[in-house]
N, C-alpha and C. Protein backbone atom coordinates (compact mmCIF):
# COMPACT_ATOMS: atom_id res chain seq x y z
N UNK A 1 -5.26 -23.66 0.94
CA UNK A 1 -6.17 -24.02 2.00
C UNK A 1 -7.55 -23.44 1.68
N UNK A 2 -8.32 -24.19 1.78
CA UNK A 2 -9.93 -23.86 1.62
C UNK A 2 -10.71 -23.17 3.08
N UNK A 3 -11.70 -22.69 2.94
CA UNK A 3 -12.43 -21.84 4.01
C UNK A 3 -12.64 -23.05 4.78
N UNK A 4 -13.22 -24.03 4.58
CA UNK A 4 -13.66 -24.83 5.42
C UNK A 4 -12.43 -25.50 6.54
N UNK A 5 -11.23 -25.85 5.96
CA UNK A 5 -9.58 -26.06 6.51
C UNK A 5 -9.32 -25.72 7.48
N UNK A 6 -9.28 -23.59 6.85
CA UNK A 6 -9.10 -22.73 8.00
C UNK A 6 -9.93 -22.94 9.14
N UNK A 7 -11.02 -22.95 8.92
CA UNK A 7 -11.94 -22.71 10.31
C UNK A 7 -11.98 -23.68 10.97
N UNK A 8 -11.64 -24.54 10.59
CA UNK A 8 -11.28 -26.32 11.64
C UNK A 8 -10.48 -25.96 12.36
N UNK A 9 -9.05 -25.30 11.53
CA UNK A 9 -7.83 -25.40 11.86
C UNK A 9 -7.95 -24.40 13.64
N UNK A 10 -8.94 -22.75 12.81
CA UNK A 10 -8.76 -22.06 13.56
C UNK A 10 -9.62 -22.41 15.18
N UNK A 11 -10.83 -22.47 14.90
CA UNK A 11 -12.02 -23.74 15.94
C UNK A 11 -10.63 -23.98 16.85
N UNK A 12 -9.46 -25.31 16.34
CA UNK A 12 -8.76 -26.59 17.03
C UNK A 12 -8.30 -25.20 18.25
N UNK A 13 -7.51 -24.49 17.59
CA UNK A 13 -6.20 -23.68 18.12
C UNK A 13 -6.97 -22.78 19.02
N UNK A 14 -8.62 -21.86 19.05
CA UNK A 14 -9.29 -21.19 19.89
C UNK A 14 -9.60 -21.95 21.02
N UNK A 15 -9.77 -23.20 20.96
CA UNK A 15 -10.29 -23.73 22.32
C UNK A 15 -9.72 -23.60 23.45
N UNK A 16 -8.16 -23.22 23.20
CA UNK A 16 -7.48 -22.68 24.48
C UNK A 16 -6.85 -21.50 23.75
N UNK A 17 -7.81 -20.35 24.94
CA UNK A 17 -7.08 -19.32 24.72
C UNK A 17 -5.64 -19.29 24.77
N UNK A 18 -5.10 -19.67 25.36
CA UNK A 18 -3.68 -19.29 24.94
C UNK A 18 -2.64 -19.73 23.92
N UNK A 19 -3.45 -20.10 22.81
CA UNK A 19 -3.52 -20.24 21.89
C UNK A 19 -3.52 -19.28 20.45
N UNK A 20 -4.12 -17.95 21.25
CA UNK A 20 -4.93 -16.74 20.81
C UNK A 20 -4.02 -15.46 20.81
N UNK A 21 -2.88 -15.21 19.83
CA UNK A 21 -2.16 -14.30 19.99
C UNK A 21 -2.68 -12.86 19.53
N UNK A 22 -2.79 -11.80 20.25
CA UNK A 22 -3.37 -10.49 19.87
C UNK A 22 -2.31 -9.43 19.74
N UNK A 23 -1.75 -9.12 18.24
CA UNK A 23 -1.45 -7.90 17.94
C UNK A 23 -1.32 -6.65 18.76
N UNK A 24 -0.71 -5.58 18.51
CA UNK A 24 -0.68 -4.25 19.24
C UNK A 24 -1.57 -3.52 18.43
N UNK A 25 -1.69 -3.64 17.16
CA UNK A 25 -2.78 -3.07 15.80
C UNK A 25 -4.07 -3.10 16.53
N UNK A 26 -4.09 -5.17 17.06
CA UNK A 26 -5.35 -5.51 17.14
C UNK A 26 -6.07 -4.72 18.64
N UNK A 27 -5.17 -4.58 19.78
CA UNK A 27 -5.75 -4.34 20.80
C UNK A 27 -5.93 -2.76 20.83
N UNK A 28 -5.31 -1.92 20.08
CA UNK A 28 -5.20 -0.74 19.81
C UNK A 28 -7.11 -0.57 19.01
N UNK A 29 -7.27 -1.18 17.66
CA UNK A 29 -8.63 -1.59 17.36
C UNK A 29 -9.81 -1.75 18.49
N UNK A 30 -9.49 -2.71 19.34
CA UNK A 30 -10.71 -3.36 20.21
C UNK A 30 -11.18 -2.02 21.09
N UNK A 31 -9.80 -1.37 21.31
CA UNK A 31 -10.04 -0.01 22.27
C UNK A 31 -10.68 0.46 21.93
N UNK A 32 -10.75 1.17 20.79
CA UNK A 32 -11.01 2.02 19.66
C UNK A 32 -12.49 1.47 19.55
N UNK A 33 -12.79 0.67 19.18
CA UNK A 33 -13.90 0.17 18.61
C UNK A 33 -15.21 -0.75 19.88
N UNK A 34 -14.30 -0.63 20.88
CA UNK A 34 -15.28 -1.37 22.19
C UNK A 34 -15.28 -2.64 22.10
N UNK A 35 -15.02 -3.63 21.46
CA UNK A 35 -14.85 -5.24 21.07
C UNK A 35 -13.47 -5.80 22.14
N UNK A 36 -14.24 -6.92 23.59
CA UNK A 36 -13.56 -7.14 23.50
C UNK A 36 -12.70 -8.62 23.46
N UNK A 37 -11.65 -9.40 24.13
CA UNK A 37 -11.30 -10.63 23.92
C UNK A 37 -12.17 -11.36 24.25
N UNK A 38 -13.27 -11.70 24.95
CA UNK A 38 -14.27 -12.58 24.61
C UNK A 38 -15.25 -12.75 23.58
N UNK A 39 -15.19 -11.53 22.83
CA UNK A 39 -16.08 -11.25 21.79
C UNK A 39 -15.06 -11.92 20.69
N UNK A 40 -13.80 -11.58 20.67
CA UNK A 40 -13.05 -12.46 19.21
C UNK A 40 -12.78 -13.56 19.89
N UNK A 41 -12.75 -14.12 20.99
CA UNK A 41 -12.72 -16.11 21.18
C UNK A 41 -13.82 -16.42 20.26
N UNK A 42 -14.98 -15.97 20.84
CA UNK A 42 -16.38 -16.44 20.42
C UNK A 42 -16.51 -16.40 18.75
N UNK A 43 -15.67 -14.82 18.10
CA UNK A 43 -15.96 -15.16 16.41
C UNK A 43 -15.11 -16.23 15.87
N UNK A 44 -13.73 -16.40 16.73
CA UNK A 44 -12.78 -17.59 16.71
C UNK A 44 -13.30 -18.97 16.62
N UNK A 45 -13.89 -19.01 17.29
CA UNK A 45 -14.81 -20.49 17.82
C UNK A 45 -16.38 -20.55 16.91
N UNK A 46 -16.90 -19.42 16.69
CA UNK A 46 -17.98 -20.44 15.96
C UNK A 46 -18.47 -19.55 15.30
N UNK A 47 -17.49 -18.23 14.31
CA UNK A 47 -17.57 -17.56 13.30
C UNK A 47 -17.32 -17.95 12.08
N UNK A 48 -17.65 -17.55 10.93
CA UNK A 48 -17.94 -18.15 9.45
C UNK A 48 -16.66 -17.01 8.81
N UNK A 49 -15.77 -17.97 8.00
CA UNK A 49 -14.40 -16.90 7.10
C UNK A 49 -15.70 -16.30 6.06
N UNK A 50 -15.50 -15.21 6.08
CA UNK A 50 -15.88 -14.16 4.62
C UNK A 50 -15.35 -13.95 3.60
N UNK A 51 -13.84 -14.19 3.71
CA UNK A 51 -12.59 -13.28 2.87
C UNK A 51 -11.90 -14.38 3.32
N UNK A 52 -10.81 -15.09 2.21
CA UNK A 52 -9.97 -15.40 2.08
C UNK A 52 -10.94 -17.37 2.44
N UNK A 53 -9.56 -18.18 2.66
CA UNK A 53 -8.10 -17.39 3.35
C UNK A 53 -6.79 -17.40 1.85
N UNK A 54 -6.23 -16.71 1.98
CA UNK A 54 -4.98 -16.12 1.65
C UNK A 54 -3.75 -16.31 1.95
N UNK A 55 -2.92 -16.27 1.54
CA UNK A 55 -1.50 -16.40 2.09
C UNK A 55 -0.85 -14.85 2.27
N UNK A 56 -0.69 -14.65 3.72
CA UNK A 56 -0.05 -13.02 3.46
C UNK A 56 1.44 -12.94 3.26
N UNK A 57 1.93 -11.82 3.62
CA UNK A 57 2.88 -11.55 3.44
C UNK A 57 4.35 -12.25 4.01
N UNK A 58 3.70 -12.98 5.56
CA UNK A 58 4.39 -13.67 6.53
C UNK A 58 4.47 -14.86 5.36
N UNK A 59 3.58 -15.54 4.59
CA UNK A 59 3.45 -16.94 4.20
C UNK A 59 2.47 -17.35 4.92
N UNK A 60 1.87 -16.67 6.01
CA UNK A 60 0.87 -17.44 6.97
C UNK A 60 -0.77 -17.03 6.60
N UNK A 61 -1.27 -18.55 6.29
CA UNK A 61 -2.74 -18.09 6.03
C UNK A 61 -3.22 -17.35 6.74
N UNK A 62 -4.23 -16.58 6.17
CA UNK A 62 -5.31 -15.56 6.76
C UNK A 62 -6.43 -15.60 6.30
N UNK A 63 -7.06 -15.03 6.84
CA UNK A 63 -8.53 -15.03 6.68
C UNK A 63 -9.70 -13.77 7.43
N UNK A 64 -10.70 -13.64 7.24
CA UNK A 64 -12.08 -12.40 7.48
C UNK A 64 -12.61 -13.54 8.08
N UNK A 65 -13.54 -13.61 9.82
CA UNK A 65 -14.11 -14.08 10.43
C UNK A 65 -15.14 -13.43 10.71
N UNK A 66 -16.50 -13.85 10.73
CA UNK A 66 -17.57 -12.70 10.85
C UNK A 66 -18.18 -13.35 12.37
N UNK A 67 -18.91 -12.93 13.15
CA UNK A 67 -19.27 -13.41 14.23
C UNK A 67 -20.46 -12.30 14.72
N UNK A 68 -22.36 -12.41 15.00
CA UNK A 68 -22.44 -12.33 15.87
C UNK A 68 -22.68 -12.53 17.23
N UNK A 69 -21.92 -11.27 17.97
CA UNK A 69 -21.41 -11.20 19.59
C UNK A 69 -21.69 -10.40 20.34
N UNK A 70 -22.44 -10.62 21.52
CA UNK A 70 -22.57 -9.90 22.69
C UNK A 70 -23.61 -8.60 21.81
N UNK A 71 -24.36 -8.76 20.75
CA UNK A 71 -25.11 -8.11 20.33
C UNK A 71 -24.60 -7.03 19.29
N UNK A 72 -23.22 -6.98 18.43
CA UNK A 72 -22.83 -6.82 17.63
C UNK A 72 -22.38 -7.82 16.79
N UNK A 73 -22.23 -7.66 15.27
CA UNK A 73 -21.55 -8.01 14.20
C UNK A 73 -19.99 -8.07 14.18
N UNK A 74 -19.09 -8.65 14.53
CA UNK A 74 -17.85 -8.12 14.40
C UNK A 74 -17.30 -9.23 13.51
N UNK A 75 -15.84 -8.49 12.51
CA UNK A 75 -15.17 -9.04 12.13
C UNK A 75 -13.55 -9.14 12.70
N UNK A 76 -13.13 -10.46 12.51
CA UNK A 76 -11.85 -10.57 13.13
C UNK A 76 -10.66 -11.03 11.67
N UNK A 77 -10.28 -10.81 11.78
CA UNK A 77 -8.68 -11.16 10.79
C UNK A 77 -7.84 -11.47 11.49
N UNK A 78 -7.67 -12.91 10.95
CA UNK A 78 -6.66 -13.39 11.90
C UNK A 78 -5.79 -13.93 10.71
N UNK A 79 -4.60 -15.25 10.97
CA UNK A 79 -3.72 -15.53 10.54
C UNK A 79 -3.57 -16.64 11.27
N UNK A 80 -3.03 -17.99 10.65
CA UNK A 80 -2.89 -18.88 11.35
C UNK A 80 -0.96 -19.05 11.16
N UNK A 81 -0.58 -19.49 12.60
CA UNK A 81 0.52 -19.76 12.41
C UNK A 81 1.18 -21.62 14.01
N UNK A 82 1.93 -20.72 14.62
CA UNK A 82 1.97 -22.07 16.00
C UNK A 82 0.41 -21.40 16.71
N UNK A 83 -0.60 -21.05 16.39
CA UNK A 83 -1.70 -20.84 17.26
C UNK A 83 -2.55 -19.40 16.16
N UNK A 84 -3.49 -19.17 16.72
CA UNK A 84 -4.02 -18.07 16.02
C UNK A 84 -3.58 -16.88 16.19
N UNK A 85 -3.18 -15.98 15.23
CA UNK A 85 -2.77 -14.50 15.42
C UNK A 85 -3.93 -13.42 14.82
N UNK A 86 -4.38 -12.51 16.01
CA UNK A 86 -5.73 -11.86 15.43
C UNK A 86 -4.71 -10.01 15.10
N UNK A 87 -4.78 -10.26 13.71
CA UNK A 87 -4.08 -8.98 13.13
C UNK A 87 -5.42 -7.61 13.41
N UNK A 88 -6.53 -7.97 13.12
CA UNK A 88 -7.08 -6.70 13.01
C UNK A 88 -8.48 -6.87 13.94
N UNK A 89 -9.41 -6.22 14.62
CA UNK A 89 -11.01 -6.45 14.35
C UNK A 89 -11.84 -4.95 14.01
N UNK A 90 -13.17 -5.37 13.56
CA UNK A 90 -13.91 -4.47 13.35
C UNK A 90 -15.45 -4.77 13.46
């Protein structure tokens, strides 16, 4: 899968949040770091992949989403699978 693929793919699956599966890693991060679920819809929806995408370990593409939001830079790592899975942000 090419960068351009993913981010269609990922775009389709953000438009409804519930769509948008968040990790215990990831929400543990957002705490940590002040970022929060409206800030990764928004890098979801109309952020540029940096990194990858990749096939991880699941088999499920992944990818580095850069976005800025709400007046930060953040990156999201997600994974595409039945909807988006956001493994990490920063």
């Amino acid at each position: 899968m090419d960068a351009a693929s993913f981010t269609r793919k990922v775009r389709e699956y953000a438009t409804d949040s519930g769509n948008v599966f968040v990790v215990a890693h990831a929400r543990r991060r957002m705490a940590e770091r002040g970022i929060t679920l409206p800030q990764i819809l928004e890098a979801l929806r109309k952020g540029i992949v940096v990194e990858g995408p990749t096939l991880n370990a699941h088999r499920n593409w992944q990818a580095t989403i850069r976005r800025f939001a709400a007046g930060e830079e953040i990156e999201v790592v997600a994974a595409l699978d039945r909807g988006v899975i956001v493994i990490t942000v920063y």
